[in-house]
Protein backbone atom coordinates (compact mmCIF):
# COMPACT_ATOMS: atom_id res chain seq x y z
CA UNK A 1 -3.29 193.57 4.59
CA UNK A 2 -3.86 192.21 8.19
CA UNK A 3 -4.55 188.32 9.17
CA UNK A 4 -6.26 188.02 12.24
CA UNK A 5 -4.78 185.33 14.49
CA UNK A 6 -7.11 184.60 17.99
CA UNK A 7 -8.81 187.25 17.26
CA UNK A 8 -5.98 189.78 17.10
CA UNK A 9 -5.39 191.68 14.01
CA UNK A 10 -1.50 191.64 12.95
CA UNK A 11 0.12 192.92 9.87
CA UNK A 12 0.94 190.31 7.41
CA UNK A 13 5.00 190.22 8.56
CA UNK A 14 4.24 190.08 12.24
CA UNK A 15 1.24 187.47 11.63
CA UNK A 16 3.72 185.18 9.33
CA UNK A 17 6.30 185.49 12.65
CA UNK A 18 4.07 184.23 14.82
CA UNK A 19 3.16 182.00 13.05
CA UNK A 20 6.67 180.48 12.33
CA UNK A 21 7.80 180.39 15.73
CA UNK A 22 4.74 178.47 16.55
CA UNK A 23 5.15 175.87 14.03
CA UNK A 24 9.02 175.38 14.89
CA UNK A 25 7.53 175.09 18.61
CA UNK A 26 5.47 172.25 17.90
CA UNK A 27 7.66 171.10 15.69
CA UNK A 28 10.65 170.41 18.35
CA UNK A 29 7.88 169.34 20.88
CA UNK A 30 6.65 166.55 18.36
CA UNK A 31 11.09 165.63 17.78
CA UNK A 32 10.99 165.24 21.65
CA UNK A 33 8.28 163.12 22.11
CA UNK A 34 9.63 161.28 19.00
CA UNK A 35 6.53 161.75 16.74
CA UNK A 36 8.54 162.83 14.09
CA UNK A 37 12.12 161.17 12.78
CA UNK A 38 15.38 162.84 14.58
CA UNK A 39 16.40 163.61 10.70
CA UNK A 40 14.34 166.46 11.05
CA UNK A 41 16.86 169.72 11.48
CA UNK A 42 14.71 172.25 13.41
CA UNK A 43 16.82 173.39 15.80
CA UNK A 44 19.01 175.30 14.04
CA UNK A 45 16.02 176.79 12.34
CA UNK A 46 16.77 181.02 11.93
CA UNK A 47 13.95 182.42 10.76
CA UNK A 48 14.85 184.75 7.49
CA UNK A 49 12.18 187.28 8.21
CA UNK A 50 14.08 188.59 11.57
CA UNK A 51 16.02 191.43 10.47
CA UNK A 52 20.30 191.61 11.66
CA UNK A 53 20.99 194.68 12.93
């Protein structure tokens, strides 16, 4: 399966990467402008679909 993101097919586990970095991103942009309440924890965020070598 393949989601297409600007465009640009991906396969489903690089498409849901992008995704989640972009979405922690904005997420930490909107904490910095204050938009959203500093109880938020997204910096610490590790996303569990990066595999540990």
């Amino acid at each position: 399966m393949t989601v297409l993101i600007n465009g640009k097919p991906y396969c489903t586990y690089c498409g849901t990467k992008i995704l989640r970095t972009h979405l922690v991103r904005t997420l930490l942009n909107m904490k910095r402008e204050g938009l959203i309440t500093s109880a938020v924890n997204v910096e610490s965020y590790v996303d569990p679909l990066v595999r540990k070598l």
